[in-house]
Protein backbone atom coordinates (compact mmCIF):
# COMPACT_ATOMS: atom_id res chain seq x y z
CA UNK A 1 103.73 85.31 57.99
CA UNK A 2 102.46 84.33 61.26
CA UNK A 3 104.51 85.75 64.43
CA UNK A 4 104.33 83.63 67.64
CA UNK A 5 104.53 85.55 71.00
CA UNK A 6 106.68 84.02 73.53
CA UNK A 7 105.61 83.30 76.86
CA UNK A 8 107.76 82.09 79.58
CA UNK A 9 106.48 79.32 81.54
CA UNK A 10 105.34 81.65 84.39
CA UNK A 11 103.17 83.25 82.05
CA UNK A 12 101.01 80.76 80.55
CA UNK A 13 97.61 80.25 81.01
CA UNK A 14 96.74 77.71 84.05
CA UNK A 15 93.76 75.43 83.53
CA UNK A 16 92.23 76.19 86.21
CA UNK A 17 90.01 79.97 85.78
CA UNK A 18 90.89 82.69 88.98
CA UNK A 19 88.33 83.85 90.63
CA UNK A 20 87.83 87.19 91.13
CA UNK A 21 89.58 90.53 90.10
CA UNK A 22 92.99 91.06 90.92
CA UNK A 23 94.74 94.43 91.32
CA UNK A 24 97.42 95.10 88.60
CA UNK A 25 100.58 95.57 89.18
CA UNK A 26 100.29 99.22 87.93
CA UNK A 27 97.32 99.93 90.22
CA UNK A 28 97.78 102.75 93.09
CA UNK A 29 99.38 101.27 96.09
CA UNK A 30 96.23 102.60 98.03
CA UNK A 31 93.41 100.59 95.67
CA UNK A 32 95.23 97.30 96.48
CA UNK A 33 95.03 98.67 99.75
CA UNK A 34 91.99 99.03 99.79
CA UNK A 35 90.39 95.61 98.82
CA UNK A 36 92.99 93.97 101.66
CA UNK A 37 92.13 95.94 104.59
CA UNK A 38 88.80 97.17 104.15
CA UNK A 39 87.32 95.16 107.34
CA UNK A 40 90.54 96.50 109.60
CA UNK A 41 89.88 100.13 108.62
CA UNK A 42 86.50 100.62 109.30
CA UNK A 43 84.84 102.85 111.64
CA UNK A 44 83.66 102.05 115.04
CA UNK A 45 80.42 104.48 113.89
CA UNK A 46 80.15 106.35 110.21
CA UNK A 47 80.92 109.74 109.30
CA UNK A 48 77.45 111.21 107.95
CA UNK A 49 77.66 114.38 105.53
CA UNK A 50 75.65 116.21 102.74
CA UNK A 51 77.43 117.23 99.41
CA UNK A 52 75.42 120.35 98.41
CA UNK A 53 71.56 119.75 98.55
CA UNK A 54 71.85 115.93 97.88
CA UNK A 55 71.24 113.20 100.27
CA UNK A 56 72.51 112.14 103.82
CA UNK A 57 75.63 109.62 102.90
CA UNK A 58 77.52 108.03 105.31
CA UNK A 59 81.14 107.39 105.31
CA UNK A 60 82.68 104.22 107.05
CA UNK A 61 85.73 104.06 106.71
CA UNK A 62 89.51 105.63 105.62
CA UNK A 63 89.10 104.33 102.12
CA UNK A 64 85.92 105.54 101.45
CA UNK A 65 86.77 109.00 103.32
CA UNK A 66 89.94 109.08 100.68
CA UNK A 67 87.74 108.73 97.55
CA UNK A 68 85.57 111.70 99.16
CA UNK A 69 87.98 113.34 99.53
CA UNK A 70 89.86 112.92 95.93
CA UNK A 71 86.65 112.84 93.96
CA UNK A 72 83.98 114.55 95.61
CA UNK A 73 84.99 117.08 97.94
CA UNK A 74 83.56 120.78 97.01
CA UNK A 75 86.64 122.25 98.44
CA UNK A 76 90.76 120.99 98.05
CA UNK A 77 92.28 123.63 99.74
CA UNK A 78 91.38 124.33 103.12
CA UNK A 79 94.15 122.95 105.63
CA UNK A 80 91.74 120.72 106.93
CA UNK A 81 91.21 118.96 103.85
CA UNK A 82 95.00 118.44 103.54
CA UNK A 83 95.15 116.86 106.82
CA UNK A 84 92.17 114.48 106.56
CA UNK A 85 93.61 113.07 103.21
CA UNK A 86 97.01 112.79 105.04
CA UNK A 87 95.67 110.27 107.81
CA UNK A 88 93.25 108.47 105.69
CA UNK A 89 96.30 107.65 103.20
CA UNK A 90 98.42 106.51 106.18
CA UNK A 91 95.03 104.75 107.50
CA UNK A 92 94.84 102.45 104.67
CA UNK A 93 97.88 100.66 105.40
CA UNK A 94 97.82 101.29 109.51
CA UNK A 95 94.77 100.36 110.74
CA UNK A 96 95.82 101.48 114.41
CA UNK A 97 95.28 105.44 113.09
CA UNK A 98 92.04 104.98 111.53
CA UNK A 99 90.39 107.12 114.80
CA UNK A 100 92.83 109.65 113.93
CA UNK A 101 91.93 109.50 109.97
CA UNK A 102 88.22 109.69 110.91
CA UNK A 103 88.97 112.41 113.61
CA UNK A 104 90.82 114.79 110.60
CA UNK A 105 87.53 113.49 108.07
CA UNK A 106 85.40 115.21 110.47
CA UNK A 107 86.85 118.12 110.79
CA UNK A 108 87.45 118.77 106.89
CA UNK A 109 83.85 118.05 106.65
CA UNK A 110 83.25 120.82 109.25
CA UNK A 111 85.47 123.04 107.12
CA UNK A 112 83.40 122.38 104.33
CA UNK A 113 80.46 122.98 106.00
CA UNK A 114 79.25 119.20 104.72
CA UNK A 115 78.56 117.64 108.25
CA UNK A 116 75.39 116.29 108.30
């Protein structure tokens, strides 16, 4: 027996293909975020800094300094750390506190002695 899923009409498949990837509804607030402000958060100048012995890599804006922060950062505990990721959360969606989010970056990279 064959089952048929129902779709309501909302739900149906256009004709004509989207372009492009489009955040889930499921997605973190701050990844759809991210893709809709990136131009309004950058940095007036980057944020250089060295994880361990690897390369010089520069850091432009809040949402980058976030996924540094989440995903790369040596050190989550210093008070520093917890500030930076603070502003750069509240500097996705507020553009007008990105100097502040980079400000608190810098200084958690001083803390973590990863200032290039």
């Amino acid at each position: 027996m064959k089952h048929e899923v129902f779709k309501p009409a909302s739900e149906e498949i256009s004709a004509t293909p989207t372009l492009g990837w489009r955040p889930s509804a499921t997605a973190s607030p701050v990844a759809n975020m991210a893709s809709d402000t990136d131009l309004l958060s950058e940095w007036t100048s980057a944020v250089c800094i060295r994880i361990g012995y690897g390369p010089i890599e520069r850091v432009e804006s809040a949402e980058e300094a976030l996924n540094y922060l989440d995903h790369r950062w040596p050190r989550v505990d210093g008070p520093c750390w917890e500030l930076a990721r603070r502003k750069c959360i509240m500097a996705v969606s507020d553009s007008a506190i990105s100097q502040e989010a980079r400000d608190a970056f810098i200084a958690a990279a001083a803390e973590a002695r990863m200032l290039a």
